[in-house]
N, C-alpha and C. Protein backbone atom coordinates (compact mmCIF):
# COMPACT_ATOMS: atom_id res chain seq x y z
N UNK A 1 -0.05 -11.42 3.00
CA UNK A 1 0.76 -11.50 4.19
C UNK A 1 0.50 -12.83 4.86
N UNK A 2 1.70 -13.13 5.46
CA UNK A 2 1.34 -14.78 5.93
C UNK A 2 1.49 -14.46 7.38
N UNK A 3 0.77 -14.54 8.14
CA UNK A 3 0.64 -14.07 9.81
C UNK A 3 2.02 -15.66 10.38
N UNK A 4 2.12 -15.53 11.05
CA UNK A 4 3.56 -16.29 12.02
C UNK A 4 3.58 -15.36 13.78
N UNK A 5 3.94 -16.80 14.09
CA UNK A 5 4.69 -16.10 15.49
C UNK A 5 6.14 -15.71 15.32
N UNK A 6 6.84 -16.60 14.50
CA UNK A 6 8.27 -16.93 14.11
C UNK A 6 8.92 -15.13 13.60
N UNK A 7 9.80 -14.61 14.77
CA UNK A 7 9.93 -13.42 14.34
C UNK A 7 11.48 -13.43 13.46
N UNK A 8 11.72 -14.40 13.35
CA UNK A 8 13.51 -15.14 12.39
C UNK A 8 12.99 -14.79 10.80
N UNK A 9 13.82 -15.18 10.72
CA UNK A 9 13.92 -14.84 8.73
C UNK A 9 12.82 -15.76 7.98
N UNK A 10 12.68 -15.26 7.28
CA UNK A 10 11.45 -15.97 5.94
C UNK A 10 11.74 -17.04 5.87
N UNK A 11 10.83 -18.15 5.78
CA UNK A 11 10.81 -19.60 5.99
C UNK A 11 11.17 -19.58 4.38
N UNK A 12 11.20 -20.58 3.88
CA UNK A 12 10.94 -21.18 2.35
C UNK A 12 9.16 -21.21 1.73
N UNK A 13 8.95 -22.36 3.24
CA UNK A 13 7.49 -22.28 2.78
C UNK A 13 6.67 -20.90 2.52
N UNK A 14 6.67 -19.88 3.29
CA UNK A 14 6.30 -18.83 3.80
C UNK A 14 6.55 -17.96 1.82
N UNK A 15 7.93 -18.39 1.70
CA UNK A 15 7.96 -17.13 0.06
C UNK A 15 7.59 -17.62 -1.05
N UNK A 16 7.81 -19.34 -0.64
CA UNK A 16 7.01 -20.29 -2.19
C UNK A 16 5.19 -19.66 -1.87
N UNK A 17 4.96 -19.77 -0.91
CA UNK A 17 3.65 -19.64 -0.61
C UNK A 17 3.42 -17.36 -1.77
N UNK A 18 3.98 -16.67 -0.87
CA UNK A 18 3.45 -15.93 -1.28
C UNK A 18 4.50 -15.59 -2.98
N UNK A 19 4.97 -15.76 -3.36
CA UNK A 19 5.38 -15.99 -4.94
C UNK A 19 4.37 -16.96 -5.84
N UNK A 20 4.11 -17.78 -5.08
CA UNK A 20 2.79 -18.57 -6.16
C UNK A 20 1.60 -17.52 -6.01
N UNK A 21 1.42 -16.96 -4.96
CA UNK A 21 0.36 -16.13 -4.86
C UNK A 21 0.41 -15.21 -6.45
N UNK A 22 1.48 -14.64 -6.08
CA UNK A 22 1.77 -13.18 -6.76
C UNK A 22 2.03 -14.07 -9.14
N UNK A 23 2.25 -15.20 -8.35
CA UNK A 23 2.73 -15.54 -10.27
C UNK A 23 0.89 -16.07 -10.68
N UNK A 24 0.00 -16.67 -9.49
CA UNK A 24 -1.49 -17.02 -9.56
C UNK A 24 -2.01 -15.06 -10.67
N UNK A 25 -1.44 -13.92 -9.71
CA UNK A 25 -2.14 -12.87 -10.57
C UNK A 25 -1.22 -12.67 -11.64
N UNK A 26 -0.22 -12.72 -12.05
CA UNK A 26 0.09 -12.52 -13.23
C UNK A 26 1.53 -13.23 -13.79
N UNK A 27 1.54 -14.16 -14.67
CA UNK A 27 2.41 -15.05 -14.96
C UNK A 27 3.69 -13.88 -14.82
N UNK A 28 3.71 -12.57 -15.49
CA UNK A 28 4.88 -12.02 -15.67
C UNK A 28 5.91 -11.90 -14.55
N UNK A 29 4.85 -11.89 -12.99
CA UNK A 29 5.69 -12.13 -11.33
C UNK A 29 6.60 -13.50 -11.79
N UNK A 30 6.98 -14.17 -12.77
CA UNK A 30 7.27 -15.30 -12.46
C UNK A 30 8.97 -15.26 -12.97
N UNK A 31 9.11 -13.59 -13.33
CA UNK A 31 10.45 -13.36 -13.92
C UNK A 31 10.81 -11.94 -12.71
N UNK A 32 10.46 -11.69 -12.16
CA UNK A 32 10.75 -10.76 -11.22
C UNK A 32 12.00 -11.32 -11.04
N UNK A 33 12.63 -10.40 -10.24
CA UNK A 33 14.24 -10.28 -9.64
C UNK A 33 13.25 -10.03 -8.12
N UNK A 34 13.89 -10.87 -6.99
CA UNK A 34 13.64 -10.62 -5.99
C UNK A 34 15.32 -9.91 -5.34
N UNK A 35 15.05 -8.53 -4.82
CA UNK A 35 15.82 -7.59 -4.77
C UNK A 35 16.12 -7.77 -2.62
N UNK A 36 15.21 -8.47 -2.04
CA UNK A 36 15.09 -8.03 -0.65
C UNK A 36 13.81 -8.85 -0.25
N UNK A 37 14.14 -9.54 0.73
CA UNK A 37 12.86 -10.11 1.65
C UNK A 37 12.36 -9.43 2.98
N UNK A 38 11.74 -9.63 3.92
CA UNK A 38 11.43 -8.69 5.37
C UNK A 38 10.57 -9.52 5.64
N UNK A 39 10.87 -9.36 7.46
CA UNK A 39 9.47 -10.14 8.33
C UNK A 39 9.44 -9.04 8.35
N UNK A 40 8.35 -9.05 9.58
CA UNK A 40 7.66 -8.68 10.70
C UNK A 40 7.74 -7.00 10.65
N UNK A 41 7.32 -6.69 9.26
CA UNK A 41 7.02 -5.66 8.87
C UNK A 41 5.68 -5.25 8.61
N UNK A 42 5.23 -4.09 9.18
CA UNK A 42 3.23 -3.72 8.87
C UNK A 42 3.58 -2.61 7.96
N UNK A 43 2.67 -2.41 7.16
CA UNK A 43 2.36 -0.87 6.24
C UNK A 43 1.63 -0.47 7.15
N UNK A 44 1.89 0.25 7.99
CA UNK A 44 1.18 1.15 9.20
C UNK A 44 1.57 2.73 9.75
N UNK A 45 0.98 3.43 9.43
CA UNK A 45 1.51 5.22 10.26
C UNK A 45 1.53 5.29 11.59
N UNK A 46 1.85 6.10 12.58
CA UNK A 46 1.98 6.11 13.48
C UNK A 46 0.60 5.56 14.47
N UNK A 47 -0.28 6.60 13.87
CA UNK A 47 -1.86 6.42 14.46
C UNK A 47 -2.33 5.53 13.80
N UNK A 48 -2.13 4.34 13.08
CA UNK A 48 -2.29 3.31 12.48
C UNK A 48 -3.77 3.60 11.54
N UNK A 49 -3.99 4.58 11.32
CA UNK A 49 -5.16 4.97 10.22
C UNK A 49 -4.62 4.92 8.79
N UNK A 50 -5.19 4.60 7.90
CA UNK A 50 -4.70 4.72 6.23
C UNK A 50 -4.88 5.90 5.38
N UNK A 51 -4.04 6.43 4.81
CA UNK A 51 -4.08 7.48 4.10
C UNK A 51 -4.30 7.60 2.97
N UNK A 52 -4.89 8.19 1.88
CA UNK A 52 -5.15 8.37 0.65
C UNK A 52 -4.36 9.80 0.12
N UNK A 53 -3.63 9.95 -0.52
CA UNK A 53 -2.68 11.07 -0.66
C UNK A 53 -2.51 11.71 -2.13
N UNK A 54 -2.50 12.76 -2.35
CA UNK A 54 -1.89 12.77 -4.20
C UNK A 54 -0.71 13.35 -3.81
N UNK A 55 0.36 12.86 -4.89
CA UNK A 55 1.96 13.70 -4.91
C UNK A 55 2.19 14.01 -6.40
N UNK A 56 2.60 14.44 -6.91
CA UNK A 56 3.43 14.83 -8.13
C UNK A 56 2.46 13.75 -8.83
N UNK A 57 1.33 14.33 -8.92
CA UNK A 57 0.21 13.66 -10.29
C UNK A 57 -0.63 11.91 -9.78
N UNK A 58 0.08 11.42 -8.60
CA UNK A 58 -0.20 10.28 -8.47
C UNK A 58 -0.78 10.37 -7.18
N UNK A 59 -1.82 9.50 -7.19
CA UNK A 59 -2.92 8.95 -5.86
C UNK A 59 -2.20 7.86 -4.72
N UNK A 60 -1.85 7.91 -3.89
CA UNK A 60 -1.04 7.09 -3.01
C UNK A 60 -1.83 6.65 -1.57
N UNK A 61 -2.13 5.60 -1.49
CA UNK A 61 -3.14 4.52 -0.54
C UNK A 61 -2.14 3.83 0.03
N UNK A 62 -1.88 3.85 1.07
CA UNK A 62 -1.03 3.50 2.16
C UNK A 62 -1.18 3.10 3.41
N UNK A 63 -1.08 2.47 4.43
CA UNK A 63 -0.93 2.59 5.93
C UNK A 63 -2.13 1.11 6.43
N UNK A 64 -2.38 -0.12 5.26
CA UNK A 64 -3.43 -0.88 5.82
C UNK A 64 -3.42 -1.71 6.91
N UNK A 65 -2.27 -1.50 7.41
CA UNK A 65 -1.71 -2.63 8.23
C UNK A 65 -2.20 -4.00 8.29
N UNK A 66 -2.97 -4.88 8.87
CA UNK A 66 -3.55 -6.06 8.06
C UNK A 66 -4.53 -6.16 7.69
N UNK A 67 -5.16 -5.21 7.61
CA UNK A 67 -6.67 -4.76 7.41
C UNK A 67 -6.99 -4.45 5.80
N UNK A 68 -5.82 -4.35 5.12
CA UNK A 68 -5.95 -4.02 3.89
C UNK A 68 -7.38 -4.60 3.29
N UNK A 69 -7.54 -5.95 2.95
CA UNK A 69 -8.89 -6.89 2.69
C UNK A 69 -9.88 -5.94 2.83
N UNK A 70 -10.09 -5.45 4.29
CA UNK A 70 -11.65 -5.17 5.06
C UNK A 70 -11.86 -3.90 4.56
N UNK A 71 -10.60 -3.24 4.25
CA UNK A 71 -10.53 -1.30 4.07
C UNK A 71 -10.44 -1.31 2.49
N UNK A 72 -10.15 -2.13 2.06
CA UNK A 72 -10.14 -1.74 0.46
C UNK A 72 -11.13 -1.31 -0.24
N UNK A 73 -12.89 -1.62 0.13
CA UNK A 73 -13.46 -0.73 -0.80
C UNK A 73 -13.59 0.20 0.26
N UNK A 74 -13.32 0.62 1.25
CA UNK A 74 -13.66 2.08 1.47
C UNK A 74 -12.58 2.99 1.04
N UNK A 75 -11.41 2.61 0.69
CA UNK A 75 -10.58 3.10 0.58
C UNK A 75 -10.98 3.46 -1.28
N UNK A 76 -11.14 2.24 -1.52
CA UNK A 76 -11.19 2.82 -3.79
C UNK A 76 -12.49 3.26 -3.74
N UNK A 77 -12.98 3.40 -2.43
CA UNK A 77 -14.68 4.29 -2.84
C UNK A 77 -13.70 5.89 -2.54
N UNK A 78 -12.79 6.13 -1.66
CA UNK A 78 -12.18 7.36 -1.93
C UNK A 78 -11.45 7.94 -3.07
N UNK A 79 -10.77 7.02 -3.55
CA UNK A 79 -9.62 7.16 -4.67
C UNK A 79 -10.94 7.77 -5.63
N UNK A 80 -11.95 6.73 -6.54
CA UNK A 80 -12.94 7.09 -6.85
C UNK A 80 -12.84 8.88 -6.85
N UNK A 81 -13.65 9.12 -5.54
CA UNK A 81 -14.42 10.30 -5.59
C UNK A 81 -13.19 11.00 -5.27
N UNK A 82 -12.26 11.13 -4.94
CA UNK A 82 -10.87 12.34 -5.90
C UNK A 82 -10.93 12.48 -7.41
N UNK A 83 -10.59 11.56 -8.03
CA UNK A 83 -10.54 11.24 -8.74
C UNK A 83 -11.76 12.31 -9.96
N UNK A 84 -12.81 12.18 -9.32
CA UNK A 84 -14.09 12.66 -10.25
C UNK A 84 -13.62 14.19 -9.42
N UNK A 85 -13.92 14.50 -8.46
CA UNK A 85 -13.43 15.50 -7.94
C UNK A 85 -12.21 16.77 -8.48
N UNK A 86 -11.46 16.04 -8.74
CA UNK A 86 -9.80 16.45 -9.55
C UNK A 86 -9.94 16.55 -11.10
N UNK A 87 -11.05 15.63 -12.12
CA UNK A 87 -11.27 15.56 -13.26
C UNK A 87 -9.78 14.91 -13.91
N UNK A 88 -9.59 15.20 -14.94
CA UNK A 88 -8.57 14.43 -15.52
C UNK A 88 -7.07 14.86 -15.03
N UNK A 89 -6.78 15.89 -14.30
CA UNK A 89 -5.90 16.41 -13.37
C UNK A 89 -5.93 15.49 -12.69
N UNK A 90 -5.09 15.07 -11.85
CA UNK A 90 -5.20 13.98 -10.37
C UNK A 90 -4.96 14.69 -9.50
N UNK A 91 -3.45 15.70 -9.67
CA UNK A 91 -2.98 16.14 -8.53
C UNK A 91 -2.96 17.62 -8.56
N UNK A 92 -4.07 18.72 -7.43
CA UNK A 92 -3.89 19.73 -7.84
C UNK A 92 -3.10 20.52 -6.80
N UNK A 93 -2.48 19.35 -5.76
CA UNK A 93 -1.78 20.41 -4.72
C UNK A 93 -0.47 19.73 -5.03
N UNK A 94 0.49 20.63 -4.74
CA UNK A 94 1.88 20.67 -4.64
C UNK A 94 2.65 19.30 -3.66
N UNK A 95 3.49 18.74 -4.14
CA UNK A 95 3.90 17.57 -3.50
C UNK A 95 4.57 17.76 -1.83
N UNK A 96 4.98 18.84 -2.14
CA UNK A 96 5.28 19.64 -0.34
C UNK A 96 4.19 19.49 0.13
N UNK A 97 2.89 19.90 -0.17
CA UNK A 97 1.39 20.31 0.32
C UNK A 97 1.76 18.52 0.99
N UNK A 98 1.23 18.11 -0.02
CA UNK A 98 1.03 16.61 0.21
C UNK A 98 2.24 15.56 1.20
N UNK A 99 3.50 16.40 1.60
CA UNK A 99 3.96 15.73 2.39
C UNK A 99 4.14 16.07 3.77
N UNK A 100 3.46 17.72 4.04
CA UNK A 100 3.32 17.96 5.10
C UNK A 100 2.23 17.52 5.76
N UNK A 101 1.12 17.37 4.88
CA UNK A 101 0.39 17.03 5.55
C UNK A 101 -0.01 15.16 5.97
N UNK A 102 0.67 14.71 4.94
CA UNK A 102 0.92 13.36 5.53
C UNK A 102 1.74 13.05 6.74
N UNK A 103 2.89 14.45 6.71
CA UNK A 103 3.56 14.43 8.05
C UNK A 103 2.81 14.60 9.59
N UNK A 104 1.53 15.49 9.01
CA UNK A 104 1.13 16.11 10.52
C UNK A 104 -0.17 15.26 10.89
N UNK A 105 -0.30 14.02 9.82
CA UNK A 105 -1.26 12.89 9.89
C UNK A 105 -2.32 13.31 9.59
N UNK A 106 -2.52 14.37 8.59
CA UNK A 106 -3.77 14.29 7.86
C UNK A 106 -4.14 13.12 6.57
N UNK A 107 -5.11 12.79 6.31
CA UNK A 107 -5.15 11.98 4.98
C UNK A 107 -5.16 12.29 3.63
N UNK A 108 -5.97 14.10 3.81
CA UNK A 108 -5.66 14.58 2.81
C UNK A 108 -5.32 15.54 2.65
């Protein structure tokens, strides 16, 4: 994420910047279709806490708002211990389970 005051549309510099980022981890970003750009957008929930979630077999880490960096190993120290927890299953509750309770702001 490139922090700005500028709340107007994506500079040039601003998407060369984060596209070299993204082709730096893997040459194959360098054939992407860019489908949609966005400012002044956060990955954030209401109560701005991050969630760790399973749905329909898959583990879902969400809500870092810019904190992602600082929260990431506490966050894959959770994924982790589901993970061993669940055994080779990932997901043993129902994807309803898992969206009500992301609704009522639980994490898990």
């Amino acid at each position: 994420m490139i922090e700005s005051e500028d709340d107007g549309p994506i500079t040039a510099r601003s998407l060369m910047e984060l596209l070299n980022a993204a082709y730096t981890l893997h040459p194959a970003f360098g054939e992407a279709q860019l489908i949609e750009t966005g400012t002044g957008v956060r990955p954030a929930f209401p109560d701005n806490l991050p969630r760790v979630f399973e749905s329909d077999g898959r583990i879902f880490v969400n809500g870092f708002y810019r904190h992602g960096f600082l929260l990431a190993p506490a966050m894959a120290r959770e994924v982790v211990e589901r993970i061993g927890l669940s055994g080779t299953r990932l997901s043993h509750r129902s994807e309803q389970g898992a969206k009500q309770r992301m609704q009522e702001g639980h994490p898990s």
